[in-house]
PDB file of N, CA and C in Angstrom:
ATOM      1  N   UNK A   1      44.863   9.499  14.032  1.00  0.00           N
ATOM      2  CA  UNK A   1      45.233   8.222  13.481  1.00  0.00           C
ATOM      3  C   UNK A   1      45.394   7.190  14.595  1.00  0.00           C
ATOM      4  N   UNK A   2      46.481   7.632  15.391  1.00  0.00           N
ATOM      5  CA  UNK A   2      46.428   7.085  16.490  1.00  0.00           C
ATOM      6  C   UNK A   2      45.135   6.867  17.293  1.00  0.00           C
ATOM      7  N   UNK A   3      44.157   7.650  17.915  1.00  0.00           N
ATOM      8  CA  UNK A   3      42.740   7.197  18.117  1.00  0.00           C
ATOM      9  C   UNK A   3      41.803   5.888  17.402  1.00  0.00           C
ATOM     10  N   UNK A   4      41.882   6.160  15.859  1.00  0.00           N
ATOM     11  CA  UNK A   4      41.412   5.536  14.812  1.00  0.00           C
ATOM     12  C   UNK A   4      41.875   3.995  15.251  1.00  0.00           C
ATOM     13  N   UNK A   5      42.958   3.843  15.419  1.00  0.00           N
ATOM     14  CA  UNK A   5      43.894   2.297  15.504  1.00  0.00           C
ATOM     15  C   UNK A   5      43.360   1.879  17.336  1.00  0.00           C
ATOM     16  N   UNK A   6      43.327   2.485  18.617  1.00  0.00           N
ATOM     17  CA  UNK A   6      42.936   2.459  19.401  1.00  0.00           C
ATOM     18  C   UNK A   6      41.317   1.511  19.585  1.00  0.00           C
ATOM     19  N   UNK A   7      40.728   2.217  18.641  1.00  0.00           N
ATOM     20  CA  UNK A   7      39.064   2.297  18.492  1.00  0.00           C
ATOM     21  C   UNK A   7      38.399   0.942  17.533  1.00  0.00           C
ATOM     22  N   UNK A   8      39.398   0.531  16.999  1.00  0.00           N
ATOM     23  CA  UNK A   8      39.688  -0.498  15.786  1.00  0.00           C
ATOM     24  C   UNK A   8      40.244  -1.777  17.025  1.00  0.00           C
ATOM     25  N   UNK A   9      40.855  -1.296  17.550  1.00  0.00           N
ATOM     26  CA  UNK A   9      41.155  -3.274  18.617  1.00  0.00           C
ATOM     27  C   UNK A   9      40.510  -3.056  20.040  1.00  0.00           C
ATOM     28  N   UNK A  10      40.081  -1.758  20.184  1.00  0.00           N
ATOM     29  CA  UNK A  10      39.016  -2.062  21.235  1.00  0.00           C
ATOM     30  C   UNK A  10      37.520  -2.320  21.229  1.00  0.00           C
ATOM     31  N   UNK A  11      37.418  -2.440  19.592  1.00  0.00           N
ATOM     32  CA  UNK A  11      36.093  -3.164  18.685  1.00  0.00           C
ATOM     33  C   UNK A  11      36.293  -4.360  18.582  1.00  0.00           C
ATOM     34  N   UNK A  12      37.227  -4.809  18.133  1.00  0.00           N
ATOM     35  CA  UNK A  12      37.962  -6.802  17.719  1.00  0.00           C
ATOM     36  C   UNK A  12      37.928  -7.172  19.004  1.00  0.00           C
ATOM     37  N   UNK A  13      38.532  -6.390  20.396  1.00  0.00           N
ATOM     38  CA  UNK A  13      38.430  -7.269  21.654  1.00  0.00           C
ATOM     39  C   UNK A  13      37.214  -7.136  22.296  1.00  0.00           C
ATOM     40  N   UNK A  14      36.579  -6.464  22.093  1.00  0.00           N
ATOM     41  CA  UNK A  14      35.230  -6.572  22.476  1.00  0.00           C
ATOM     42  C   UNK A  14      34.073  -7.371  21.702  1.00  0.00           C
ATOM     43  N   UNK A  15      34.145  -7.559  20.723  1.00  0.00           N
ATOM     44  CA  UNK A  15      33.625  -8.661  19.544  1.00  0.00           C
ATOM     45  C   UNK A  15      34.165 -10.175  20.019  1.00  0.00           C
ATOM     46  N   UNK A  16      35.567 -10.012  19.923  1.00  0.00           N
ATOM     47  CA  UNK A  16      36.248 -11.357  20.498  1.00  0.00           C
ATOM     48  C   UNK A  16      35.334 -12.104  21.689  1.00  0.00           C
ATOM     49  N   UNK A  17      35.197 -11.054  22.680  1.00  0.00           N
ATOM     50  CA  UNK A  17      34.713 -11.362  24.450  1.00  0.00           C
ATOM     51  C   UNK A  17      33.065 -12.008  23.813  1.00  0.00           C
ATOM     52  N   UNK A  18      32.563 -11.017  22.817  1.00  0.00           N
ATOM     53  CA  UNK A  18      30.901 -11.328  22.812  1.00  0.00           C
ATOM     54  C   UNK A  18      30.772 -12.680  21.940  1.00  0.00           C
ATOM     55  N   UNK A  19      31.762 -13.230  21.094  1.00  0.00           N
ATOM     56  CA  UNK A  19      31.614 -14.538  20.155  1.00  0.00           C
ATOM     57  C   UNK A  19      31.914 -15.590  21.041  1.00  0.00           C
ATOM     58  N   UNK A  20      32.891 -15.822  22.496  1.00  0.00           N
ATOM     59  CA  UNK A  20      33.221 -16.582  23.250  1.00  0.00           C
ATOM     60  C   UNK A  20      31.990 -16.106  24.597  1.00  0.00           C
ATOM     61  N   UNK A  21      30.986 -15.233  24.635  1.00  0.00           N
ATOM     62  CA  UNK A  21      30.086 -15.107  25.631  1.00  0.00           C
ATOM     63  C   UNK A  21      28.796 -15.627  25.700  1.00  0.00           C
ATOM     64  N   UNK A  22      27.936 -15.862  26.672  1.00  0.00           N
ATOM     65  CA  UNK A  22      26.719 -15.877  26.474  1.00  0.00           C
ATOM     66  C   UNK A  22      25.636 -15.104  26.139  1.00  0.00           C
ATOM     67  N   UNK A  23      26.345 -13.763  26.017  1.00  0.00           N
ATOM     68  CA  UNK A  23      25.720 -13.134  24.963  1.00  0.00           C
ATOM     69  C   UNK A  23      25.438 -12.724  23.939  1.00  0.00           C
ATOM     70  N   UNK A  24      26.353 -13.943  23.038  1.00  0.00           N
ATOM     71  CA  UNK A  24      26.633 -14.003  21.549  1.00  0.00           C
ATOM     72  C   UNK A  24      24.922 -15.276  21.747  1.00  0.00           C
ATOM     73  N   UNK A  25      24.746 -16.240  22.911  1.00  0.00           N
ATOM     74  CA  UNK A  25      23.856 -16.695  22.202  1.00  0.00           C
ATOM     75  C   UNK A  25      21.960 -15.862  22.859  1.00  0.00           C
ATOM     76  N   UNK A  26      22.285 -14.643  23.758  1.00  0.00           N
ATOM     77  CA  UNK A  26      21.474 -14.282  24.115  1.00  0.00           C
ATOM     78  C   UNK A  26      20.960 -13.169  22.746  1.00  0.00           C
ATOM     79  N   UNK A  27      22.346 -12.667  21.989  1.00  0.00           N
ATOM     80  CA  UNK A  27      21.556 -11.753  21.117  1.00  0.00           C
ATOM     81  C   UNK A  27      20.809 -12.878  19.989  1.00  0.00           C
ATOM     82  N   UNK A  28      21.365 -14.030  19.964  1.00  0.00           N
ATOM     83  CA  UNK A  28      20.780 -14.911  18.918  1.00  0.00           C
ATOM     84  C   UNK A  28      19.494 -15.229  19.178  1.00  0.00           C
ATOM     85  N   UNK A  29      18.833 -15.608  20.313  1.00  0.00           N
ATOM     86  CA  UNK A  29      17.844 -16.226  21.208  1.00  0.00           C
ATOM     87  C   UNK A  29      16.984 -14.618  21.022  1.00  0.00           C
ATOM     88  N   UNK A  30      17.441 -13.625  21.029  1.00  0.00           N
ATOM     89  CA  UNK A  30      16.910 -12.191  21.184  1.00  0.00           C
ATOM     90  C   UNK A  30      16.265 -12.311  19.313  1.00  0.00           C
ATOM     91  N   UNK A  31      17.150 -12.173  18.446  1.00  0.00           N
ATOM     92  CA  UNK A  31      16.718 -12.024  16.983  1.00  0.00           C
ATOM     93  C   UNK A  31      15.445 -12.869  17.113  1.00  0.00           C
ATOM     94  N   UNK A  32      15.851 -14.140  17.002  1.00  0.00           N
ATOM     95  CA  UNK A  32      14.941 -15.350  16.742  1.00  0.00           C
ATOM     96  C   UNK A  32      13.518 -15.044  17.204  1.00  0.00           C
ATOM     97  N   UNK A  33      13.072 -14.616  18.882  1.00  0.00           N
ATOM     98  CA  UNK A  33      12.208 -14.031  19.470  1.00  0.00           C
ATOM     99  C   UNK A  33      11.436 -12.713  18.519  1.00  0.00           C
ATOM    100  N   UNK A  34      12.377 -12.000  18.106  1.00  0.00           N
ATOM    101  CA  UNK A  34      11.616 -10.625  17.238  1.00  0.00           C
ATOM    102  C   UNK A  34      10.987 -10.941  16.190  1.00  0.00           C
ATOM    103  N   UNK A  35      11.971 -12.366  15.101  1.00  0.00           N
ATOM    104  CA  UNK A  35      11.531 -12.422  14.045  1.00  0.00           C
ATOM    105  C   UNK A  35      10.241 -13.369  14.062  1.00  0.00           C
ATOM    106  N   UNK A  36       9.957 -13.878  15.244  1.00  0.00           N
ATOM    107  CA  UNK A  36       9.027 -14.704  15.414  1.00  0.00           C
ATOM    108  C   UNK A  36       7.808 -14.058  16.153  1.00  0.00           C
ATOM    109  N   UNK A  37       7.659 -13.097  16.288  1.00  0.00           N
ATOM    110  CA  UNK A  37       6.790 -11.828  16.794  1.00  0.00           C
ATOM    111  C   UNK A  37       6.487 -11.340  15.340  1.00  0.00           C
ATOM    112  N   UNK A  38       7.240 -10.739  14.721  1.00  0.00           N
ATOM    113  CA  UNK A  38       7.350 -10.202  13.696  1.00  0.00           C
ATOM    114  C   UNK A  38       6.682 -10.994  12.737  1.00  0.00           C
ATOM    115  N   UNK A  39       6.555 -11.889  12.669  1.00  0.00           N
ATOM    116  CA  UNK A  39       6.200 -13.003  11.637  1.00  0.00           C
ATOM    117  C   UNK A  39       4.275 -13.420  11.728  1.00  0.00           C
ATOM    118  N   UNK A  40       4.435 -12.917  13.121  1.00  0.00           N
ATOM    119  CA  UNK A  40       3.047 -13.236  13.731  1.00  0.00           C
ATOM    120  C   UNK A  40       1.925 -12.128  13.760  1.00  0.00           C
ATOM    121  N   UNK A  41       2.369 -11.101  13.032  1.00  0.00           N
ATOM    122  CA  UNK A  41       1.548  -9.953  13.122  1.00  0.00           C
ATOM    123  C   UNK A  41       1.349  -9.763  11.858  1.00  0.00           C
ATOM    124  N   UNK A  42       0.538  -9.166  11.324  1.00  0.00           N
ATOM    125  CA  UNK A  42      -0.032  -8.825  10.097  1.00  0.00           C
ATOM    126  C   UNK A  42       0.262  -7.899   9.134  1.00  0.00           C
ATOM    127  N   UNK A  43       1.858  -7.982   8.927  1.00  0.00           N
ATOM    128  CA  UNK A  43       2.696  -6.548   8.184  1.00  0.00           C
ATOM    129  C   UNK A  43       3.189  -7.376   6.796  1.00  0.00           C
ATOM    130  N   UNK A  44       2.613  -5.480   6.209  1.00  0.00           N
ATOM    131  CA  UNK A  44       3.240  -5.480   4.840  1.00  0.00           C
ATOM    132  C   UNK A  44       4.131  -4.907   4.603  1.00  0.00           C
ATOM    133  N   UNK A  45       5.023  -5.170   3.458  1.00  0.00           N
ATOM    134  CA  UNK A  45       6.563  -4.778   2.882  1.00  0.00           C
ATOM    135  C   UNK A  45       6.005  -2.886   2.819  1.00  0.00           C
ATOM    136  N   UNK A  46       7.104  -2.319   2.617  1.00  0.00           N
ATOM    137  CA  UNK A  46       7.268  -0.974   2.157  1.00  0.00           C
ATOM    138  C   UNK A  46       6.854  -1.030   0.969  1.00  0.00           C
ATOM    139  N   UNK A  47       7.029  -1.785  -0.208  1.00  0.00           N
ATOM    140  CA  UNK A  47       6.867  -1.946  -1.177  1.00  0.00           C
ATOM    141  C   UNK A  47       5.470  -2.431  -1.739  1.00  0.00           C
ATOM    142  N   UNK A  48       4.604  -3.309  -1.223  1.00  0.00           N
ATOM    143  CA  UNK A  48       3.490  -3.586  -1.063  1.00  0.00           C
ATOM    144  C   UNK A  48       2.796  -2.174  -0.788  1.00  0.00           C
ATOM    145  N   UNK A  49       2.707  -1.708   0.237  1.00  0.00           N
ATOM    146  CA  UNK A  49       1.908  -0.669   0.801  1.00  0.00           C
ATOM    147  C   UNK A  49       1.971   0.631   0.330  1.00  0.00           C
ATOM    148  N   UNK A  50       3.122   0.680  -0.684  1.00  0.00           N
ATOM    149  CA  UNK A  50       2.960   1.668  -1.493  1.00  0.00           C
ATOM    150  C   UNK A  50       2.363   1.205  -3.134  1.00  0.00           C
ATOM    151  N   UNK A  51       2.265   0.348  -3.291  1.00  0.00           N
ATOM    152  CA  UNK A  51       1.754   0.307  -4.454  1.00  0.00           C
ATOM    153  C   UNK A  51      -0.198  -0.238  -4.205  1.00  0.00           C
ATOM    154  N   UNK A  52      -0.432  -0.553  -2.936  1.00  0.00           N
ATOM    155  CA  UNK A  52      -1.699  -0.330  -2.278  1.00  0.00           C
ATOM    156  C   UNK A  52      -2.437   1.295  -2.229  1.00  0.00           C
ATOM    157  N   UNK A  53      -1.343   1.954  -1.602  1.00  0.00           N
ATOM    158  CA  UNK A  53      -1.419   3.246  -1.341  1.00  0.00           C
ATOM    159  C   UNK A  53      -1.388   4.091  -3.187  1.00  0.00           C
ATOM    160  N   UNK A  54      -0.837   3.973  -4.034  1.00  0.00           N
ATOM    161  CA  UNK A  54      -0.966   4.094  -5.046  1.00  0.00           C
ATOM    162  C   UNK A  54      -2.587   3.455  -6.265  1.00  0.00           C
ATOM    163  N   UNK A  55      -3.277   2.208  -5.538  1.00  0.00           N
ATOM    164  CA  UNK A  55      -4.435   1.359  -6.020  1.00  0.00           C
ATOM    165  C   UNK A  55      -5.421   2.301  -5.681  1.00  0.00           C
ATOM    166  N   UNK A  56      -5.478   3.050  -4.239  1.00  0.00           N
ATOM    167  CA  UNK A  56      -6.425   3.631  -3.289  1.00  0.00           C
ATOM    168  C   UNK A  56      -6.355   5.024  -3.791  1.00  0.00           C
ATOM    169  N   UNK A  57      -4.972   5.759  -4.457  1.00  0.00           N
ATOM    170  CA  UNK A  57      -4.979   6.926  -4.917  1.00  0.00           C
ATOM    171  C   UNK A  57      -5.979   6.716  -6.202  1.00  0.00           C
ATOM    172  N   UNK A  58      -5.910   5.913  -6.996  1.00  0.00           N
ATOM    173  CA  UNK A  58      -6.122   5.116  -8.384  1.00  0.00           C
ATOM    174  C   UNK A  58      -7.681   5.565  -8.346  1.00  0.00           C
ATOM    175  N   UNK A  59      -8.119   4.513  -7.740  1.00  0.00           N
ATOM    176  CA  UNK A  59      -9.533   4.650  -7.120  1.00  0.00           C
ATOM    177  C   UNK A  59     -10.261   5.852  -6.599  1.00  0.00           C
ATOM    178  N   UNK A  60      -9.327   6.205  -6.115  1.00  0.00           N
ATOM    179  CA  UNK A  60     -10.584   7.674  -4.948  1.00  0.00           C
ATOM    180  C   UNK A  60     -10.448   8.642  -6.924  1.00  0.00           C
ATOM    181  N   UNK A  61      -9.383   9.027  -7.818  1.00  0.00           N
ATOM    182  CA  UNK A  61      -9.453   9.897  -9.134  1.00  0.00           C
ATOM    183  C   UNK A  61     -10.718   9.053  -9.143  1.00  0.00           C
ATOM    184  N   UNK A  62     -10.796   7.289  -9.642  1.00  0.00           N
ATOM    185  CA  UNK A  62     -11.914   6.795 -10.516  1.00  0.00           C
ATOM    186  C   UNK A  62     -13.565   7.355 -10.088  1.00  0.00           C
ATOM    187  N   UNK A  63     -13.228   7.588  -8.584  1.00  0.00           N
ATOM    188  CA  UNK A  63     -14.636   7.657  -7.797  1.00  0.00           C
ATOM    189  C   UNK A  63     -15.544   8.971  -8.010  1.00  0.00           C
ATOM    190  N   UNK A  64     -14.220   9.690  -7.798  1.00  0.00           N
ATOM    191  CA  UNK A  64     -14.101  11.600  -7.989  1.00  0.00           C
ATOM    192  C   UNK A  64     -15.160  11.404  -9.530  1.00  0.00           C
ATOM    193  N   UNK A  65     -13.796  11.122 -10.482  1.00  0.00           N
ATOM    194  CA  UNK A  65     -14.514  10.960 -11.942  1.00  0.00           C
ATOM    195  C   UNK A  65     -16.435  10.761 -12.486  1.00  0.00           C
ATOM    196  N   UNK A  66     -16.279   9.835 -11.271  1.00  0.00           N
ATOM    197  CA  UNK A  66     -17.705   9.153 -11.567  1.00  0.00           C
ATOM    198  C   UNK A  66     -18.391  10.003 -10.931  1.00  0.00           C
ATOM    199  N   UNK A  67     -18.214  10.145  -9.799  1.00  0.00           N
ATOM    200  CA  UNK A  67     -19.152  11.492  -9.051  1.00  0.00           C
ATOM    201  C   UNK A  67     -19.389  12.884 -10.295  1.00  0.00           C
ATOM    202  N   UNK A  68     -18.563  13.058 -10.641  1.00  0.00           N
ATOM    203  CA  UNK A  68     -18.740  14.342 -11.760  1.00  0.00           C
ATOM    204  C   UNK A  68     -19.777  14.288 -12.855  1.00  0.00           C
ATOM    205  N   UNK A  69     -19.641  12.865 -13.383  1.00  0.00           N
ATOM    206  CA  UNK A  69     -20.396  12.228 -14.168  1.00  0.00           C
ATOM    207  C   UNK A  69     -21.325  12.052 -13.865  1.00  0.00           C
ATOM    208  N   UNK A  70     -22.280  11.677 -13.292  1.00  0.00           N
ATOM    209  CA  UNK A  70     -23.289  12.034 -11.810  1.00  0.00           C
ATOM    210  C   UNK A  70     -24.131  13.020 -12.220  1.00  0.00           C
ATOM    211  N   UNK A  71     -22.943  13.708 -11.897  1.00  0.00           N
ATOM    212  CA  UNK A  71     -24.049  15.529 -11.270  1.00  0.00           C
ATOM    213  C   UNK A  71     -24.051  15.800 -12.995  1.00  0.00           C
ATOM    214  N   UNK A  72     -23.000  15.946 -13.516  1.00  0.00           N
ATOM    215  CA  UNK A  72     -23.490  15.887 -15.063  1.00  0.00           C
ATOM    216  C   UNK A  72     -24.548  15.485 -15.899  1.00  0.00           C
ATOM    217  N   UNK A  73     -24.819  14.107 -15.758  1.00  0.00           N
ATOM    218  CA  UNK A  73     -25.850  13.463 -16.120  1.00  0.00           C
ATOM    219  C   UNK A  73     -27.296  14.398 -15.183  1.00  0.00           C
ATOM    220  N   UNK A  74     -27.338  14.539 -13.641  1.00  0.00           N
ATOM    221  CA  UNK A  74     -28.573  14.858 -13.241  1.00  0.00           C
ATOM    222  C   UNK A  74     -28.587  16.616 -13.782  1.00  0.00           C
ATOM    223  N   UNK A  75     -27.879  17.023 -14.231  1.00  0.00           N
ATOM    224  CA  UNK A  75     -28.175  18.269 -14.541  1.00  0.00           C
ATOM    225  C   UNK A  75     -28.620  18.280 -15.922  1.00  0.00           C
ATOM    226  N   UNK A  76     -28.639  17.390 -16.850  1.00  0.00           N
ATOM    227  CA  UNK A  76     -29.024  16.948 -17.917  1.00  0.00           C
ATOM    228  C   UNK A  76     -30.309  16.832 -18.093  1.00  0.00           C
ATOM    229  N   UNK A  77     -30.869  16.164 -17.131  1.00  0.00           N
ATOM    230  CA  UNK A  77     -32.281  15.309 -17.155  1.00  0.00           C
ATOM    231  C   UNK A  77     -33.325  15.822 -16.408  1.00  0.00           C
ATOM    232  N   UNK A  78     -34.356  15.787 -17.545  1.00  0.00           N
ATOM    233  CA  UNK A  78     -35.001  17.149 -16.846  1.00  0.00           C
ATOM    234  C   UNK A  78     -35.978  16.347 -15.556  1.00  0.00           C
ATOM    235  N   UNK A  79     -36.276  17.402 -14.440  1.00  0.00           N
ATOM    236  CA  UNK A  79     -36.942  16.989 -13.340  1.00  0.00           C
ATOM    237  C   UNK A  79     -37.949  15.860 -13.753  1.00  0.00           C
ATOM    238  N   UNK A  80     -38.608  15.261 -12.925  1.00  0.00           N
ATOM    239  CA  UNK A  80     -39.774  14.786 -13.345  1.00  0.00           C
ATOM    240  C   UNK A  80     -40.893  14.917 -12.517  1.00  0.00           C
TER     241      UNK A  80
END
């Protein structure tokens, strides 16, 4: 318990030091830099890319399908 309470104001005084530091505005200057990298590259959501990844599953059954249909049909028709 005692630890717990220790660990708890040597978090607040160390938070305290970084909101009055220059490295409250170096981590800011740091975000800003990532999200502006980040912004500049060509990424999709988790959410996007699985329902892509789900279009492409979609497709390769439709392709499969049709391929079957295919060899079906040429086994049908007689040589010529």
């Amino acid at each position: 318990m005692i630890a717990k309470q220790l660990f708890e104001d040597i978090t607040a005084k160390v938070s305290d030091i970084i909101q009055d530091s220059p490295i409250k505005d170096l981590e800011k200057n740091v975000k800003t830099a990532v999200t502006a990298a980040f912004s500049r590259l060509d990424l999709v959501t988790r959410e996007e890319f699985e329902i892509q990844q789900q279009m492409i599953e979609h497709l390769c059954s439709e392709i499969a399908s049709l391929q079957d249909e295919i060899a079906r049909l040429r086994e049908q028709t007689p040589d010529a």
